[in-house]
Protein backbone atom coordinates (compact mmCIF):
# COMPACT_ATOMS: atom_id res chain seq x y z
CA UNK A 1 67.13 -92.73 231.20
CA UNK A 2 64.97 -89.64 231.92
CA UNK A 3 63.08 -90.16 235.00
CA UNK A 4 59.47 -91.09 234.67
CA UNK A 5 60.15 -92.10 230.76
CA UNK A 6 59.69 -95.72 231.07
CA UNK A 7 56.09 -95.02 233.21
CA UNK A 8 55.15 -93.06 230.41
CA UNK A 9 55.67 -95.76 227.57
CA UNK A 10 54.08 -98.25 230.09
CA UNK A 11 51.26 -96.66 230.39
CA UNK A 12 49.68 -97.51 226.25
CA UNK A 13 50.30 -101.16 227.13
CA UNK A 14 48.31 -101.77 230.33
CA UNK A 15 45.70 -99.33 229.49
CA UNK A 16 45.16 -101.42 226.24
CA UNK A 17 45.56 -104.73 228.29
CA UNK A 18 42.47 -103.53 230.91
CA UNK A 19 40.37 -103.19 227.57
CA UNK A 20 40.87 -106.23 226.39
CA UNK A 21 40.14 -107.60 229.76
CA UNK A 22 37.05 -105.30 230.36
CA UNK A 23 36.08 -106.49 226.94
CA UNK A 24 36.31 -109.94 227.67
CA UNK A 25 34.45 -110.18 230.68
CA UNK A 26 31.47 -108.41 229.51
CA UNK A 27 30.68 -110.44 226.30
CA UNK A 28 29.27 -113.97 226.75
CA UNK A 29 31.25 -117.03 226.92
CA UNK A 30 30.74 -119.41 224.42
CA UNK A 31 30.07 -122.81 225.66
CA UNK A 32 28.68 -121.85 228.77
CA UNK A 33 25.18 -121.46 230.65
CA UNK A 34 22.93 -118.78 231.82
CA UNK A 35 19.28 -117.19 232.55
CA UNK A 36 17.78 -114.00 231.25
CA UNK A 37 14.56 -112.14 230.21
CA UNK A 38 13.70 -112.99 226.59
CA UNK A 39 13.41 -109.30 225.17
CA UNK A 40 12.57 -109.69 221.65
CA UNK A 41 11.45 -112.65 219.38
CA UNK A 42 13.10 -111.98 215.99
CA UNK A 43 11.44 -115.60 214.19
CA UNK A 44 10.88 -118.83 215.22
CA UNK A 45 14.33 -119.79 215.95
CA UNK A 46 15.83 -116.64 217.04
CA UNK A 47 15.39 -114.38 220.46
CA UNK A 48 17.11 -111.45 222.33
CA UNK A 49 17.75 -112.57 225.73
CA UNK A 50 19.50 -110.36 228.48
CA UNK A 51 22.65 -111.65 229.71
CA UNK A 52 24.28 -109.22 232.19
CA UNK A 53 21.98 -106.72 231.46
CA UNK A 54 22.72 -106.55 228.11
CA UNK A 55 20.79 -108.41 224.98
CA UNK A 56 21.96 -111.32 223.54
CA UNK A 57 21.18 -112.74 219.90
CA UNK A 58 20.05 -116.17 220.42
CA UNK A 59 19.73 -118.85 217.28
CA UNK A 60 18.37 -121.89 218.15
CA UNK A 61 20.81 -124.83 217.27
CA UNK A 62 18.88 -128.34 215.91
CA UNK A 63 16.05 -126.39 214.46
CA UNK A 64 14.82 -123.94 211.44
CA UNK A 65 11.82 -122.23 211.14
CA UNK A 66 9.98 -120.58 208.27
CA UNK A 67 11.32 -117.29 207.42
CA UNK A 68 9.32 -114.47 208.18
CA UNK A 69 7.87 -114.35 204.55
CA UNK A 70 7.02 -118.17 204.25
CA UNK A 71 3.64 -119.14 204.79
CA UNK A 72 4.14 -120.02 208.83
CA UNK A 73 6.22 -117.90 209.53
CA UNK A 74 4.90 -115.18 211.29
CA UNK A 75 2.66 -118.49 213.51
CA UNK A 76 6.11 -119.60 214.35
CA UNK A 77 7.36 -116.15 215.51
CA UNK A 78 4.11 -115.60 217.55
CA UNK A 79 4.21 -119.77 218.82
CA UNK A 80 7.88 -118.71 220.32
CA UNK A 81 6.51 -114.93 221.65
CA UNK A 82 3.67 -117.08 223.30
CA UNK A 83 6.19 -119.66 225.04
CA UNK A 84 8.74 -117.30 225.55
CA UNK A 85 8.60 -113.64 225.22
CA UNK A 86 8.82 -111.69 228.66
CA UNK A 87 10.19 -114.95 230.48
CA UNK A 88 12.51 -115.92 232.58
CA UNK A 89 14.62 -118.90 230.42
CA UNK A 90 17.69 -120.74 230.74
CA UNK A 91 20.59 -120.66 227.53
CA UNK A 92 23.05 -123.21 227.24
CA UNK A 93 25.08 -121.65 224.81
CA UNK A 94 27.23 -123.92 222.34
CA UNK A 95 29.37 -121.30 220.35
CA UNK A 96 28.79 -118.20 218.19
CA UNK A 97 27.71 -117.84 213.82
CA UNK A 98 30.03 -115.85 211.73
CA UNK A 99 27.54 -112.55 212.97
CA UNK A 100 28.53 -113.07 216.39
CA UNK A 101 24.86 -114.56 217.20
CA UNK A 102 25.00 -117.05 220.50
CA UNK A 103 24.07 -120.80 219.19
CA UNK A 104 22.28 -122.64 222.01
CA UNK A 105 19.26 -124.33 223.14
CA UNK A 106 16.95 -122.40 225.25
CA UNK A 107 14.82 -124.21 228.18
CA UNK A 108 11.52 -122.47 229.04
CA UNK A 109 10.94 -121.75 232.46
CA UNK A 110 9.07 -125.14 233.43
CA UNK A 111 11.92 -127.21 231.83
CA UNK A 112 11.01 -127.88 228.14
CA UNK A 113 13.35 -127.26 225.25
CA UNK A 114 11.88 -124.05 223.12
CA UNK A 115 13.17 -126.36 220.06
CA UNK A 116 11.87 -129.64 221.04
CA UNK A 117 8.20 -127.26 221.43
CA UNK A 118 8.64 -126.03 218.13
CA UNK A 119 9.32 -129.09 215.85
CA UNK A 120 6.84 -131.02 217.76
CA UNK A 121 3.99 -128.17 216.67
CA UNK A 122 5.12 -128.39 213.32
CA UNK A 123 6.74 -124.68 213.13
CA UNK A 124 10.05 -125.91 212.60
CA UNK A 125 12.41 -128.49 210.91
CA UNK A 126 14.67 -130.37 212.66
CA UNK A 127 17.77 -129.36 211.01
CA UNK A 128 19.36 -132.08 210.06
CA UNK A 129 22.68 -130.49 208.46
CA UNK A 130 24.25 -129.38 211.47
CA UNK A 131 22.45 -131.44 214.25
CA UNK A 132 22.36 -135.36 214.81
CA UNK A 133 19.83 -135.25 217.57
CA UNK A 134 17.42 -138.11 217.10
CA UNK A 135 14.53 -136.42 219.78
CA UNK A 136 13.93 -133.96 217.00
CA UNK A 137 14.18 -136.09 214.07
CA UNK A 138 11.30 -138.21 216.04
CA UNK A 139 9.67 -134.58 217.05
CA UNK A 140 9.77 -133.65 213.13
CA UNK A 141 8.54 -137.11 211.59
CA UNK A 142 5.42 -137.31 214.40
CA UNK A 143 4.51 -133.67 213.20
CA UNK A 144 4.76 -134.85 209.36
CA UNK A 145 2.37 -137.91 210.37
CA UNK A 146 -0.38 -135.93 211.98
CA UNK A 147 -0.15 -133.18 209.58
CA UNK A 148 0.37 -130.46 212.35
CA UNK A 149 1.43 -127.06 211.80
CA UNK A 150 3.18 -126.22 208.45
CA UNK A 151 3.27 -129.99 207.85
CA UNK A 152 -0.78 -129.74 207.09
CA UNK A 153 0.77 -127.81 203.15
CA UNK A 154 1.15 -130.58 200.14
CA UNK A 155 4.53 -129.55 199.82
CA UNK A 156 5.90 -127.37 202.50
CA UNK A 157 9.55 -126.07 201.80
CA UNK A 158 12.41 -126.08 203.83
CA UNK A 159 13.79 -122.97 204.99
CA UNK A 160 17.39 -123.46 203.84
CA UNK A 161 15.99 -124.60 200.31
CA UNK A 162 13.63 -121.04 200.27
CA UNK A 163 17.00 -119.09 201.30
CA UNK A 164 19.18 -120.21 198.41
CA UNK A 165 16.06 -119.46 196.14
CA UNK A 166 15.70 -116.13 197.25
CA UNK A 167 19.74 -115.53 197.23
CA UNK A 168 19.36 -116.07 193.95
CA UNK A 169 17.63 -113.15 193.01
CA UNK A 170 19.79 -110.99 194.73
CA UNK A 171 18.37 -110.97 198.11
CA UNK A 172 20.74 -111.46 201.37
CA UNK A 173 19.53 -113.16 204.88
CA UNK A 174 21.28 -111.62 207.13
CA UNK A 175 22.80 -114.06 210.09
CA UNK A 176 21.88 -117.09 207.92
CA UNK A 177 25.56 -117.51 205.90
CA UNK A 178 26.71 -120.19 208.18
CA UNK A 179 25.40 -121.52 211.29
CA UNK A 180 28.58 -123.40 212.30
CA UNK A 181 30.96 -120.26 212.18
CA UNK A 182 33.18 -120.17 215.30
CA UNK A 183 31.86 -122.72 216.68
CA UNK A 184 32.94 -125.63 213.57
CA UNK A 185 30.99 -128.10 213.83
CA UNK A 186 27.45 -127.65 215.30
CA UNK A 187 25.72 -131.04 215.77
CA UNK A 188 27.98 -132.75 213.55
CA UNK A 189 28.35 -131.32 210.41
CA UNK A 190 30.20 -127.90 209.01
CA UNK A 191 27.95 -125.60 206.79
CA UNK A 192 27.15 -126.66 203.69
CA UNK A 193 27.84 -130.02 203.65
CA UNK A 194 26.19 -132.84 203.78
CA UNK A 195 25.89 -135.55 206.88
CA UNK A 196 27.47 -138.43 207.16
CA UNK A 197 25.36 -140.75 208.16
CA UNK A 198 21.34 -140.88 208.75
CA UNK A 199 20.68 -140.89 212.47
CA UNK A 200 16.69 -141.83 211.91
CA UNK A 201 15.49 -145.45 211.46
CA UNK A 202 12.47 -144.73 210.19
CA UNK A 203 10.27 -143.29 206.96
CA UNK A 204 12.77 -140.26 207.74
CA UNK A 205 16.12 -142.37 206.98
CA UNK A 206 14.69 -143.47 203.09
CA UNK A 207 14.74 -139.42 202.45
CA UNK A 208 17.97 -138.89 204.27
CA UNK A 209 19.38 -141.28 202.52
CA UNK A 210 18.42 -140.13 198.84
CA UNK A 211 20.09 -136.81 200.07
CA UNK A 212 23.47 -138.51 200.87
CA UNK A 213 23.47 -140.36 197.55
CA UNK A 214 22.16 -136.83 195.58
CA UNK A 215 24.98 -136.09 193.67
């Protein structure tokens, strides 16, 4: 062997080992917990927070809120900016989406849970597809019975049901194809399919219900 031969082939493999490493460390866990500046308000359900000084896409997991071009949308961007927007919050990520957004809740800095705040104003659903958390379905049916935010419309339509009609013309939402991704299943359920069960007792477990048995 040729001295020095074998330190020059080694050299490929641990350089490419530190950048994996280096990669690794400086991209956010999944499942894990941190605080940062919220930066940007995107919509209702999804901020830029800085995590290690760098930003962070943050969607929102129980909860979806008009898009930007349903009527309440832009009140549920600016009921987030007010809550959040240039504060100090806590993220407990739960996994990533298929575009590499962070899924998590997101405490404000008194405590409160940015999603509990925004179904109980009526400026978001409780979504019910990929989260089994009964505080929101109560937060969602409370806002339906006092008519508050986009609950005070006849006939307000869900998010996910104004996505597939817009798909259909040919228009794409980014971030929106699945919200379980990497992380399977989010709250209970995979994308695109329906719960199992009905975890509401109330006026809200008659419509569940005639979902499940929809054909």
């Amino acid at each position: 062997m040729e001295p020095g031969r074998g330190r020059r082939r080694r050299l490929p493999y641990w350089a490419g080992l530190w950048l994996a490493v280096s990669a690794f460390l400086a991209a956010p866990a999944v499942a894990e917990e941190f605080t940062g500046r919220v930066v940007g308000v995107t919509d209702g359900d999804t901020l830029t927070v800085l995590h290690a000084r760098h930003p962070a896409t943050v969607r929102l997991v129980g909860v979806d809120a008009p898009e930007k071009r349903q009527s309440y949308g832009d009140r549920a961007r600016r009921f987030t900016a007010d809550l959040a927007f240039d504060r100090t919050v806590t993220v407990r990520a739960a996994g990533r989406d298929r575009n590499g957004r962070l899924l998590g809740e997101v405490l404000l800095p008194d405590g409160r849970s940015l999603s509990q705040e925004l179904v109980r104003a009526g400026y978001a659903w409780w979504f019910w597809k990929y989260s089994r958390d009964d505080r929101l379905a109560r937060l969602e049916e409370e806002a339906r019975a006092s008519r508050r935010g986009l609950w005070a419309d006849s006939a307000p339509q869900a998010p996910w049901d104004y996505r597939i009609n817009v798909r259909r013309q040919g228009v794409r939402f980014p971030g929106h194809s699945s919200l379980a991704g990497r992380a399977g299943d989010v709250g209970g359920t995979r994308a695109g399919r329906r719960p199992a069960s009905c975890p509401v007792t109330s006026s809200l477990a008659g419509l569940c219900s005639r979902i499940l048995s929809a054909p």
